[in-house]
PDB file of N, CA and C in Angstrom:
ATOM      1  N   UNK A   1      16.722  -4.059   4.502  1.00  0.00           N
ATOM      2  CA  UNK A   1      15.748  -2.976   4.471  1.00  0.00           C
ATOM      3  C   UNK A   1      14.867  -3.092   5.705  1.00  0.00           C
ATOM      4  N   UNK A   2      14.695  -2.262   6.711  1.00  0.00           N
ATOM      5  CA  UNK A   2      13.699  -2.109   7.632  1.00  0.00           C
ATOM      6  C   UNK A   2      12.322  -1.479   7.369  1.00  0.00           C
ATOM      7  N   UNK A   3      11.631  -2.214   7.535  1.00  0.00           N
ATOM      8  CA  UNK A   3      10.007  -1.594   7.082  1.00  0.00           C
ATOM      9  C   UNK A   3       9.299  -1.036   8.837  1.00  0.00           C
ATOM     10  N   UNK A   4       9.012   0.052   8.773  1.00  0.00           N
ATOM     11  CA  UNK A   4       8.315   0.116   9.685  1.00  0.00           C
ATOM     12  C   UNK A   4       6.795   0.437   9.311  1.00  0.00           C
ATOM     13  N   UNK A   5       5.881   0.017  10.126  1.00  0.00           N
ATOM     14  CA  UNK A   5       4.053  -0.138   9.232  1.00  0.00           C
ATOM     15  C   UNK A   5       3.751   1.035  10.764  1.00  0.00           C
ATOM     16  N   UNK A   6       2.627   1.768  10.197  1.00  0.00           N
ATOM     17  CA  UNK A   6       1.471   2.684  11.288  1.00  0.00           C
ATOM     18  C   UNK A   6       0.620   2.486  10.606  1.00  0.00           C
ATOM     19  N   UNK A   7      -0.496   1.988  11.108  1.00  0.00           N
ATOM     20  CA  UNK A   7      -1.834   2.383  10.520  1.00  0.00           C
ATOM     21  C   UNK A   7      -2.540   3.738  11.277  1.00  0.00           C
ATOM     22  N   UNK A   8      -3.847   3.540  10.737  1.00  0.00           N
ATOM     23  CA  UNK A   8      -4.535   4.907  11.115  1.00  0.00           C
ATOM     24  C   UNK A   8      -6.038   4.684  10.539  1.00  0.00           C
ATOM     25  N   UNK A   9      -6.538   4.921  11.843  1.00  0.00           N
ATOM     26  CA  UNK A   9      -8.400   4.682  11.772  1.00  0.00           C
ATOM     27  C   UNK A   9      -8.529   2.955  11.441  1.00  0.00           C
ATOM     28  N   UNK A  10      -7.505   2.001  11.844  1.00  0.00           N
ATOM     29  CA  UNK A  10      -7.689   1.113  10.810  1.00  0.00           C
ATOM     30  C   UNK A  10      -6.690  -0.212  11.935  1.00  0.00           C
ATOM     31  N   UNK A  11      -7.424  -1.518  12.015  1.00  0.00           N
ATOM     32  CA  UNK A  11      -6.733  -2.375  12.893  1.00  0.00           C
ATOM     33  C   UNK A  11      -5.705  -3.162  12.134  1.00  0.00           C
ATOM     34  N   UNK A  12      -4.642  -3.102  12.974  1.00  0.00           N
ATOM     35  CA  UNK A  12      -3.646  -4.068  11.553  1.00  0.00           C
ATOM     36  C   UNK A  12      -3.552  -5.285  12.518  1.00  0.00           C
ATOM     37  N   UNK A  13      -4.085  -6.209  11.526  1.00  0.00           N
ATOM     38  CA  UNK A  13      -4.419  -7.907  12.023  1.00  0.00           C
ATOM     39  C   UNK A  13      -3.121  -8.595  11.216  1.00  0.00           C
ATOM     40  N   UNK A  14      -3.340  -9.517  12.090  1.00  0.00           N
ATOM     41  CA  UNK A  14      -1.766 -10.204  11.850  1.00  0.00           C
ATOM     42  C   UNK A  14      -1.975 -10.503  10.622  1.00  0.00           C
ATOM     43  N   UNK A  15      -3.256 -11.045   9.768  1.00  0.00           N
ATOM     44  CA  UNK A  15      -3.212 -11.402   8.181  1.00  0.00           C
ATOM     45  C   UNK A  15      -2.443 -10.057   7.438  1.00  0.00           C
ATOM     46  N   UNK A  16      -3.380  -8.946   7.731  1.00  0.00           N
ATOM     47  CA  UNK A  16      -2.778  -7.781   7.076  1.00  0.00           C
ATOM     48  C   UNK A  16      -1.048  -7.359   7.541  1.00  0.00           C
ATOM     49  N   UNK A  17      -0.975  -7.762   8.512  1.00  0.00           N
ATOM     50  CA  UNK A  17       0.455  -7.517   8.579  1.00  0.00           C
ATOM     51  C   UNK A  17       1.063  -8.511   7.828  1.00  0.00           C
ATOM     52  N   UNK A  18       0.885  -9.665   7.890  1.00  0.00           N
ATOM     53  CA  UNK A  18       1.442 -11.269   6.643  1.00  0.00           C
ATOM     54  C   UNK A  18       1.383 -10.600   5.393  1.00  0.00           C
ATOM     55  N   UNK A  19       0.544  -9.931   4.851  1.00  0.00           N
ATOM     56  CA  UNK A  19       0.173  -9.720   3.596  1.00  0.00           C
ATOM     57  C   UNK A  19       1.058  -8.205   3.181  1.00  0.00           C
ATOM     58  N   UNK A  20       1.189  -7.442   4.127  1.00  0.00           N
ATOM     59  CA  UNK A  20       1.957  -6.319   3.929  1.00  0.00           C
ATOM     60  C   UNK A  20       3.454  -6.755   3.671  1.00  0.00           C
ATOM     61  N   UNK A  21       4.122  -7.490   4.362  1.00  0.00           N
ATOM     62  CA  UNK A  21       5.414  -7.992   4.799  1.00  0.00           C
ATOM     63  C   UNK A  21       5.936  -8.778   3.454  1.00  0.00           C
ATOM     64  N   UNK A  22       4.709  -9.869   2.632  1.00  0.00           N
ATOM     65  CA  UNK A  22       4.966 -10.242   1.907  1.00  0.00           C
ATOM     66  C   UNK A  22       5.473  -9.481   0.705  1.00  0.00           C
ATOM     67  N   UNK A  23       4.332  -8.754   0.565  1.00  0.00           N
ATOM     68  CA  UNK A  23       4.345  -7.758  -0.709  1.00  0.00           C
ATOM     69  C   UNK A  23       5.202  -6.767  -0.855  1.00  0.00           C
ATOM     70  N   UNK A  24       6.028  -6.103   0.125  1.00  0.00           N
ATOM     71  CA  UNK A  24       6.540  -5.614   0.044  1.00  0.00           C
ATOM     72  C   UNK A  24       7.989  -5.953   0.436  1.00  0.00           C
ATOM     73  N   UNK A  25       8.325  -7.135   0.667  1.00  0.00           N
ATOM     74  CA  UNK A  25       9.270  -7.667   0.881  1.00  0.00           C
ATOM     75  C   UNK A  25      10.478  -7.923  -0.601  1.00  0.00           C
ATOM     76  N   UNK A  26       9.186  -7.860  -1.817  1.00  0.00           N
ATOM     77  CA  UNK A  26       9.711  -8.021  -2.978  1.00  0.00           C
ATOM     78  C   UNK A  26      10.314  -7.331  -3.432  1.00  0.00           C
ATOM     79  N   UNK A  27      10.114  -5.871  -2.959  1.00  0.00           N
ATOM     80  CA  UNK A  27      11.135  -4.786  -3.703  1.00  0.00           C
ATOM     81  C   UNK A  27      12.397  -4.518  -2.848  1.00  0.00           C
ATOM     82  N   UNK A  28      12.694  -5.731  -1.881  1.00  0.00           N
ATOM     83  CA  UNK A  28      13.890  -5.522  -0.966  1.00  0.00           C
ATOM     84  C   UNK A  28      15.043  -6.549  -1.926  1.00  0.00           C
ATOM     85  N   UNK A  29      14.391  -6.857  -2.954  1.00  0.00           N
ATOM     86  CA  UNK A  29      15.718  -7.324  -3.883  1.00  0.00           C
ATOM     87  C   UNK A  29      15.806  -6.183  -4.819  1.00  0.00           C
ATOM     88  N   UNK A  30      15.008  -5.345  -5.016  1.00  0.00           N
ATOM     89  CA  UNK A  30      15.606  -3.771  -6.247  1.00  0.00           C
ATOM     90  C   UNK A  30      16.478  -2.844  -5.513  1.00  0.00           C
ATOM     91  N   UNK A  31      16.349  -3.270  -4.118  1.00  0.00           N
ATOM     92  CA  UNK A  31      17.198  -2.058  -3.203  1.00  0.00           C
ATOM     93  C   UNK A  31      18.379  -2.783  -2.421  1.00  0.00           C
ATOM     94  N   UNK A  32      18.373  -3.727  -2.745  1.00  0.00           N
ATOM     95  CA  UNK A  32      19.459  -4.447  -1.928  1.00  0.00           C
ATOM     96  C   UNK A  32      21.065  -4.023  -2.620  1.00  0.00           C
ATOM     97  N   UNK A  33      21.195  -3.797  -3.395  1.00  0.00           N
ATOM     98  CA  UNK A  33      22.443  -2.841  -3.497  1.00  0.00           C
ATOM     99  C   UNK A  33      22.628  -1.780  -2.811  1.00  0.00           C
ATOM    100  N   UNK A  34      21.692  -1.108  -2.828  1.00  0.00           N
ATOM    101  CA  UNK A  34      22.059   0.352  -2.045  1.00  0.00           C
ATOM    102  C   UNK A  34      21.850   0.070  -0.113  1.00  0.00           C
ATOM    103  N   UNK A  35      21.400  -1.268   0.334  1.00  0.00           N
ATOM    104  CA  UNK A  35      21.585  -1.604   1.616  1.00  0.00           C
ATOM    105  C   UNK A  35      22.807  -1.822   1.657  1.00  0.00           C
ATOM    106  N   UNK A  36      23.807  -2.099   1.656  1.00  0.00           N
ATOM    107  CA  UNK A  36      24.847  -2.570   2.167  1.00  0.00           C
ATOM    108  C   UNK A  36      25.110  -1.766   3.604  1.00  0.00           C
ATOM    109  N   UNK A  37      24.774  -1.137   3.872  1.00  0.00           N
ATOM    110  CA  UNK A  37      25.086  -0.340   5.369  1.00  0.00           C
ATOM    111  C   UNK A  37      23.615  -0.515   6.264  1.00  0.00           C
ATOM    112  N   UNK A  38      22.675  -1.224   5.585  1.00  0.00           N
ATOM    113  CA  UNK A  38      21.781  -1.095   6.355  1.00  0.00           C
ATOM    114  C   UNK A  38      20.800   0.389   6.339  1.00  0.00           C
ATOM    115  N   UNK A  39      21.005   1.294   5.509  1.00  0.00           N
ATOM    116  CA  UNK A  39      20.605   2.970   5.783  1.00  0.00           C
ATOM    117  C   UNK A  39      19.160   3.021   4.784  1.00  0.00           C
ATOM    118  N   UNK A  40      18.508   1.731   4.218  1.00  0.00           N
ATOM    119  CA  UNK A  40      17.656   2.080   3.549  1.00  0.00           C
ATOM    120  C   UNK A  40      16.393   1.293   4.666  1.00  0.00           C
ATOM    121  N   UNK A  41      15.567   2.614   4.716  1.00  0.00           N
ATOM    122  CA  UNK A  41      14.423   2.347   5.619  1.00  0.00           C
ATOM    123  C   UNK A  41      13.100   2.463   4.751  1.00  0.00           C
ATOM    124  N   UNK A  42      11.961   1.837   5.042  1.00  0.00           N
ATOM    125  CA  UNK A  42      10.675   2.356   4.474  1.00  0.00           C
ATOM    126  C   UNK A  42       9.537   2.573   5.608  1.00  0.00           C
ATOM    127  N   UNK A  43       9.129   3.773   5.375  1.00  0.00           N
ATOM    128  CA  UNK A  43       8.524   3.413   6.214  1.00  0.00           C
ATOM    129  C   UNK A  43       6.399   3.711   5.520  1.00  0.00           C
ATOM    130  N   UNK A  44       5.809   3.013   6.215  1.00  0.00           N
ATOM    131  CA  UNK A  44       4.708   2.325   5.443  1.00  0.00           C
ATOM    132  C   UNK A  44       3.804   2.731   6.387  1.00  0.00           C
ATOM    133  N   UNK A  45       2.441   3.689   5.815  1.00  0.00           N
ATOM    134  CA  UNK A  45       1.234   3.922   6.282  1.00  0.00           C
ATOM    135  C   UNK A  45       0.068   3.448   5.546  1.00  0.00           C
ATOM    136  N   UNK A  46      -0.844   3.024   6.380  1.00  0.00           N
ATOM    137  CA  UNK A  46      -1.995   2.243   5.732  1.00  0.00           C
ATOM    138  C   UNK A  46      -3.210   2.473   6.901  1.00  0.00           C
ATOM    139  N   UNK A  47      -4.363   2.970   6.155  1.00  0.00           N
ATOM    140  CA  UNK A  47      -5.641   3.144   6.780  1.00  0.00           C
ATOM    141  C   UNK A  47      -6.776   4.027   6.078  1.00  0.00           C
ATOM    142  N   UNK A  48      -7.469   3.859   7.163  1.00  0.00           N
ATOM    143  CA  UNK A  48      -9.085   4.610   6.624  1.00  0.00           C
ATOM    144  C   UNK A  48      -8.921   6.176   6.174  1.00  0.00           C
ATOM    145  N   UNK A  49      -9.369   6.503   4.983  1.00  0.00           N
ATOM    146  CA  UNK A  49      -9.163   8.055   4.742  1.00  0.00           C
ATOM    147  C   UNK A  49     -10.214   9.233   5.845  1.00  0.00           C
ATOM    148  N   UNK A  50     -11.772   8.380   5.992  1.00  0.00           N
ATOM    149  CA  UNK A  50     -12.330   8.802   7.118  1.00  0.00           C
ATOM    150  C   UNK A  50     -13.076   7.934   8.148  1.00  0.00           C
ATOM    151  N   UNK A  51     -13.780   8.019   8.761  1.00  0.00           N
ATOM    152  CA  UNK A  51     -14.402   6.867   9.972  1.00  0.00           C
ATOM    153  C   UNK A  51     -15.806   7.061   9.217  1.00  0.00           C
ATOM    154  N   UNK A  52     -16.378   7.891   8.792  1.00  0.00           N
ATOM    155  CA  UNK A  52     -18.281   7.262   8.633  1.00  0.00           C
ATOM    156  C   UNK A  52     -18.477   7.401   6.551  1.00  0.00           C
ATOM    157  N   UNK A  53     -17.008   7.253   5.587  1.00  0.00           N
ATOM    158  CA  UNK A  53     -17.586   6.367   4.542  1.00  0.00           C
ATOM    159  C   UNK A  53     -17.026   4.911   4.637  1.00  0.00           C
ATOM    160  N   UNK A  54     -18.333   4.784   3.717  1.00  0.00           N
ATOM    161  CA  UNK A  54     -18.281   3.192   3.209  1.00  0.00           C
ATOM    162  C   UNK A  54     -18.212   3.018   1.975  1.00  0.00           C
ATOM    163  N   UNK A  55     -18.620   3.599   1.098  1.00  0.00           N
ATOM    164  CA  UNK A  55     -17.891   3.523  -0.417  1.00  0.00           C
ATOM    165  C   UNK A  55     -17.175   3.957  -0.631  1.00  0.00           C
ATOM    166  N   UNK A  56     -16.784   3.614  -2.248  1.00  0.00           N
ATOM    167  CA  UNK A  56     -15.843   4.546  -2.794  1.00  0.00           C
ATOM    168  C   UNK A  56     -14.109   4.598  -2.003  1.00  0.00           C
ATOM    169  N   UNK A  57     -13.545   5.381  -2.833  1.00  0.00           N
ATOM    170  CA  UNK A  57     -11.572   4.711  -2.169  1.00  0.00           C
ATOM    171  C   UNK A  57     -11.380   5.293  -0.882  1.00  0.00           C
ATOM    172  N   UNK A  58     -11.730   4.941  -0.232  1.00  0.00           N
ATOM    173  CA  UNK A  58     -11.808   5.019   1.398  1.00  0.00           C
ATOM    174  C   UNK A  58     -10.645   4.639   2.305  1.00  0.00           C
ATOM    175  N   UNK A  59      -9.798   3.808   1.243  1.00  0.00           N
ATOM    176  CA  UNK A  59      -8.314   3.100   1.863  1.00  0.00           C
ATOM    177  C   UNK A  59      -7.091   3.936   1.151  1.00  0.00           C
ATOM    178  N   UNK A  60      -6.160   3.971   2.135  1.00  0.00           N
ATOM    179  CA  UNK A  60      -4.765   4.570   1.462  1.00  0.00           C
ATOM    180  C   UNK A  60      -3.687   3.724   1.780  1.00  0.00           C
ATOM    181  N   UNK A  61      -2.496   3.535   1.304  1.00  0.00           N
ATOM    182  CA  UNK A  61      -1.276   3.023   1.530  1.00  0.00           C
ATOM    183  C   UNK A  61      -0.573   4.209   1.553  1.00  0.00           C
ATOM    184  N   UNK A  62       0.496   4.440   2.180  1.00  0.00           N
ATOM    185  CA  UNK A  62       1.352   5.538   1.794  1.00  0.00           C
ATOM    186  C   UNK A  62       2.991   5.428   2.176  1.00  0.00           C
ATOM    187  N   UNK A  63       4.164   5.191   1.272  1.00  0.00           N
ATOM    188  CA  UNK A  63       5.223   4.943   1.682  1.00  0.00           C
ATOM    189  C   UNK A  63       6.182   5.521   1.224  1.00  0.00           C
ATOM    190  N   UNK A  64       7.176   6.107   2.284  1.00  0.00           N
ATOM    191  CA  UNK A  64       8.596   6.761   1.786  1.00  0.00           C
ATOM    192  C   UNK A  64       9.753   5.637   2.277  1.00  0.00           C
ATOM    193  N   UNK A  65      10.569   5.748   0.966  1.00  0.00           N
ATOM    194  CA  UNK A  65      11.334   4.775   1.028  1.00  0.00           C
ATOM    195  C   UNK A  65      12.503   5.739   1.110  1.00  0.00           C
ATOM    196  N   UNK A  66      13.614   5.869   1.806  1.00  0.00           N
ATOM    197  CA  UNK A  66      14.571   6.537   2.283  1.00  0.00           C
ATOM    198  C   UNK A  66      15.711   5.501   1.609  1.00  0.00           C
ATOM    199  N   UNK A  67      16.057   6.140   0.249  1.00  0.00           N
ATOM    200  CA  UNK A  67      17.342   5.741  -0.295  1.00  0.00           C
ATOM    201  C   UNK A  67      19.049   6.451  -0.118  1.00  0.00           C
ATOM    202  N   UNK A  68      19.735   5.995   0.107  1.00  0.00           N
ATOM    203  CA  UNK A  68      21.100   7.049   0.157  1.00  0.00           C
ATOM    204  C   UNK A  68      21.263   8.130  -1.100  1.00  0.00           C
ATOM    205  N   UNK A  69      20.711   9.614  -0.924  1.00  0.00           N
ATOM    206  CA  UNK A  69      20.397  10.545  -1.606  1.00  0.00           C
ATOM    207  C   UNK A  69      19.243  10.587  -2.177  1.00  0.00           C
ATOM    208  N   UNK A  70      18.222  10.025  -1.863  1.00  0.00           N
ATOM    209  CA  UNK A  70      16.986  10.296  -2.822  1.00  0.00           C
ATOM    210  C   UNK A  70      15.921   9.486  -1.330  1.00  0.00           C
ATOM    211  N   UNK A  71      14.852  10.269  -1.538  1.00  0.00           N
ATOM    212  CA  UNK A  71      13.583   9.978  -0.970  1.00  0.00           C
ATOM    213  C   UNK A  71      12.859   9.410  -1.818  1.00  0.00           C
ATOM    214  N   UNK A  72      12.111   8.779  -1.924  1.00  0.00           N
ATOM    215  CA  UNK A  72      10.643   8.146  -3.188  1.00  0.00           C
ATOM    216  C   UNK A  72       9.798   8.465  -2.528  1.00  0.00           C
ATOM    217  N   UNK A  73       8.611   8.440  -3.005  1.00  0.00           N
ATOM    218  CA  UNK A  73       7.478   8.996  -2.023  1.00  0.00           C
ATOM    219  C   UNK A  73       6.121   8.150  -3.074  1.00  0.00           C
ATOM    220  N   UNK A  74       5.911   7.497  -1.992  1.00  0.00           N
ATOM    221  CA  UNK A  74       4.257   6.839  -3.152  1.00  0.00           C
ATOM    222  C   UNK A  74       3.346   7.072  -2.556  1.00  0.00           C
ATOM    223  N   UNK A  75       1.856   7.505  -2.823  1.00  0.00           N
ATOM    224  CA  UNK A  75       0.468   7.308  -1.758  1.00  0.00           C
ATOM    225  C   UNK A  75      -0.362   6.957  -3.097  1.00  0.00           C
ATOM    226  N   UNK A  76      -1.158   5.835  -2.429  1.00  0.00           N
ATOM    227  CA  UNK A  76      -2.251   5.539  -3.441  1.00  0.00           C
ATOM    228  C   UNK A  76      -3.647   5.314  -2.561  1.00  0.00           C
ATOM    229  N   UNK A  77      -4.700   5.190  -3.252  1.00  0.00           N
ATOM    230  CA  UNK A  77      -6.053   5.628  -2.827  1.00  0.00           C
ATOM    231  C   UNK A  77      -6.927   4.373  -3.327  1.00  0.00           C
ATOM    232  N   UNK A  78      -7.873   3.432  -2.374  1.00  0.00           N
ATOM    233  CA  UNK A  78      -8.435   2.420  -3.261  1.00  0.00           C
ATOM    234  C   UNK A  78      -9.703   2.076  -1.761  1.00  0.00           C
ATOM    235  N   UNK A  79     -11.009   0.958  -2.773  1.00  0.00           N
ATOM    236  CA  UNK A  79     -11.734   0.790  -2.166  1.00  0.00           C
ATOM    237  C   UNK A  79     -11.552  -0.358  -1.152  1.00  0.00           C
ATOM    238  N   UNK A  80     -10.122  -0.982  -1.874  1.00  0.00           N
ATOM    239  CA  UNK A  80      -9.915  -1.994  -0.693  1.00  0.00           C
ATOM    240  C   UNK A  80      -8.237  -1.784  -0.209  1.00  0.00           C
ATOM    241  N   UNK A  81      -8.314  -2.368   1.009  1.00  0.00           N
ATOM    242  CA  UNK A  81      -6.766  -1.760   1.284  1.00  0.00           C
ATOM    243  C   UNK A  81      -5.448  -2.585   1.046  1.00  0.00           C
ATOM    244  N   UNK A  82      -6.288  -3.688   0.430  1.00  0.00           N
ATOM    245  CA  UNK A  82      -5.157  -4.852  -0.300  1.00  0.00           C
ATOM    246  C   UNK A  82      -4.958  -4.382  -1.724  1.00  0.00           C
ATOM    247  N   UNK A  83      -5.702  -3.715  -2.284  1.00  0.00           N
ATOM    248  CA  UNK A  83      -5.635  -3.333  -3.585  1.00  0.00           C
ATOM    249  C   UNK A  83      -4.787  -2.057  -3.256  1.00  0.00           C
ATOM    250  N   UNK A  84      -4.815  -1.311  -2.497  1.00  0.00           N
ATOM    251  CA  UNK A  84      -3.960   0.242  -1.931  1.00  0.00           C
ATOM    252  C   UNK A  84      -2.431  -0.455  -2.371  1.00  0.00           C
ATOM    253  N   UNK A  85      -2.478  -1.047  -1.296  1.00  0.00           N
ATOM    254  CA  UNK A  85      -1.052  -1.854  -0.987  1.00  0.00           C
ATOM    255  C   UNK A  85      -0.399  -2.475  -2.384  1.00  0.00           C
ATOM    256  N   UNK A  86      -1.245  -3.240  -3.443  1.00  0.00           N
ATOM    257  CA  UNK A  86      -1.013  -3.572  -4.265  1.00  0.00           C
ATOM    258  C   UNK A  86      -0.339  -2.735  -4.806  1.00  0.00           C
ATOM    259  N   UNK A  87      -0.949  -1.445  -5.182  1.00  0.00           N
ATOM    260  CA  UNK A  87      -0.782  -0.175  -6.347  1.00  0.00           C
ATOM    261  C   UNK A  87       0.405   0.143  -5.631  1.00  0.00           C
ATOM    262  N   UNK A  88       0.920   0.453  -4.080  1.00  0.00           N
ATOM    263  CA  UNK A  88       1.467   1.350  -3.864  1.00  0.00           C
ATOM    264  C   UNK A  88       2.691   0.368  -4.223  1.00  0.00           C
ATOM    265  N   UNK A  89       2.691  -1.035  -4.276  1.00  0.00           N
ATOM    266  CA  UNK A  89       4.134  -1.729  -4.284  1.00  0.00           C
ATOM    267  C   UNK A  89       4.519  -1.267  -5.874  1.00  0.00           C
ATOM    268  N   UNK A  90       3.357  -1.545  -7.170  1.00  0.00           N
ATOM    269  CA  UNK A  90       3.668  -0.893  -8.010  1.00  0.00           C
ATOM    270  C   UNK A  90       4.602   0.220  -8.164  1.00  0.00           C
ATOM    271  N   UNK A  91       3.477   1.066  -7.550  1.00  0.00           N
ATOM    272  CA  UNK A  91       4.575   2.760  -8.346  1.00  0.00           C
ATOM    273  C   UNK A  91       5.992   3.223  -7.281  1.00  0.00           C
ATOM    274  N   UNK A  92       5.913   1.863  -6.196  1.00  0.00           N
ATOM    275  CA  UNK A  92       7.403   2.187  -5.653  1.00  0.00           C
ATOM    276  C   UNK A  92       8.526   1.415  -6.328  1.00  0.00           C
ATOM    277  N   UNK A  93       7.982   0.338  -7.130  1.00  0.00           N
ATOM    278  CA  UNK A  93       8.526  -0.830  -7.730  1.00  0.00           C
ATOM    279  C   UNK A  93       9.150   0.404  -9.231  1.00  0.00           C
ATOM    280  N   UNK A  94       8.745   0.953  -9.889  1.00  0.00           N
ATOM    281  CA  UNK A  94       8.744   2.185 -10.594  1.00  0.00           C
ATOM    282  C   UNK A  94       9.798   3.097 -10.322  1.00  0.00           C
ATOM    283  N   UNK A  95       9.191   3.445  -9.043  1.00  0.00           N
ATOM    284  CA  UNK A  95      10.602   4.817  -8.542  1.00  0.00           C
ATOM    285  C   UNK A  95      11.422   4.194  -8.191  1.00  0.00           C
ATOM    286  N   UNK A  96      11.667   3.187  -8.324  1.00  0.00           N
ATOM    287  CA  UNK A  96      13.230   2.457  -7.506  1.00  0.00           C
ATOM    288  C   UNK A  96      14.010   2.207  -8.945  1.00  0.00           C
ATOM    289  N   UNK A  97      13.195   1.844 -10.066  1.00  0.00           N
ATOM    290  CA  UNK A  97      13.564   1.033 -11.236  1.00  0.00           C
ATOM    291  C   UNK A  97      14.439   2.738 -12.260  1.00  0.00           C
ATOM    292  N   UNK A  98      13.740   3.520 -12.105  1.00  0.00           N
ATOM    293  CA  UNK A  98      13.959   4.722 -12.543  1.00  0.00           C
ATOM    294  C   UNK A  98      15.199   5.199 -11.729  1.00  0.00           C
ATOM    295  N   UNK A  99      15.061   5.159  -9.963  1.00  0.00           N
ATOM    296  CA  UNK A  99      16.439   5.378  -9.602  1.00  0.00           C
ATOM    297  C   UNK A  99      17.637   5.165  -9.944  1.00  0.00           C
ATOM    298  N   UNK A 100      17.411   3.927  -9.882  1.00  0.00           N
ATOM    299  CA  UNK A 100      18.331   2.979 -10.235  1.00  0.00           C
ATOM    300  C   UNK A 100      19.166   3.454 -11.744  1.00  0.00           C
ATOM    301  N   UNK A 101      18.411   3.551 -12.885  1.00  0.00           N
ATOM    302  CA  UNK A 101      18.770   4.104 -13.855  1.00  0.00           C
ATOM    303  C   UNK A 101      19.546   5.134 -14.027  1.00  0.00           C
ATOM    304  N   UNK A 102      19.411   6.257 -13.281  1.00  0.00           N
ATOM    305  CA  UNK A 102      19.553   7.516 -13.097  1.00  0.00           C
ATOM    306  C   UNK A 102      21.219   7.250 -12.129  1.00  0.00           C
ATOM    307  N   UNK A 103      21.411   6.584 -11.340  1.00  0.00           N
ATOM    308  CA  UNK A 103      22.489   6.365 -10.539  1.00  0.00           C
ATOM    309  C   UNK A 103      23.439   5.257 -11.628  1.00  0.00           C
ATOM    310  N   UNK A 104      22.783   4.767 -12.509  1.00  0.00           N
ATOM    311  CA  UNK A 104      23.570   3.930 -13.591  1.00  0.00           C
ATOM    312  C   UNK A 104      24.922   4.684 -14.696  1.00  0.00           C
ATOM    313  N   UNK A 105      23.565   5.447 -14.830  1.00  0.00           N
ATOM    314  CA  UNK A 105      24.045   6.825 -16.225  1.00  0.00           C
ATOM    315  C   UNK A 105      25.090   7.012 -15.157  1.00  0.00           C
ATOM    316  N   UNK A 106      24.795   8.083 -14.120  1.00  0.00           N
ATOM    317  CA  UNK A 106      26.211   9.053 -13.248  1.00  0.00           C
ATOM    318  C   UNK A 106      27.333   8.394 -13.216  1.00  0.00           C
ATOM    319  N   UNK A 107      27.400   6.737 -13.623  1.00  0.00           N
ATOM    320  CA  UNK A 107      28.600   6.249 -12.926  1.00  0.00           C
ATOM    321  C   UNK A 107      29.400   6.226 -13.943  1.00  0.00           C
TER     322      UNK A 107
END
């Protein structure tokens, strides 16, 4: 699985890149069947929703995971952007688990 990361309004420090890589490294064993060619990409946005707040969910994660026939699409919204990232591994951890199902039944 190739991850590609952009941030936006937002510096990605090598911790946050360690911490992205990790976390999302985990759902490259729910998709590793459908890699066999290499064709499953994700690609991963993370940053500030604007430049002058400070409270409130101010951070986003946002990731499309490009499966052979199906797109997933997650964005989540939080006050911290480790917690974003958290949620978003969640509800992609979700749409993969549901894919998966759905490509089970057809066969």
């Amino acid at each position: 699985m190739k991850i590609s990361i952009k941030s936006t309004n937002l510096d990605l420090t090598p911790s946050l890149k360690t911490y992205i890589d990790t976390k999302i490294r985990d759902l490259e064993k729910l998709v590793k069947k459908f890699d066999s060619d290499g064709v499953v990409n994700l690609r991963l946005e993370v940053g500030r929703t604007t430049k002058h707040h400070h409270k409130g969910e101010v951070f986003m994660a946002e990731g499309t995971l490009n499966l052979p026939g199906k797109i997933l699409r997650a964005s989540e919204y939080a006050n911290d952007i480790r917690r974003a990232i958290d949620v978003l591994k969640h509800t992609l951890h979700l749409e993969i688990e549901k894919y998966k199902t759905k490509v089970s039944i057809k066969k």
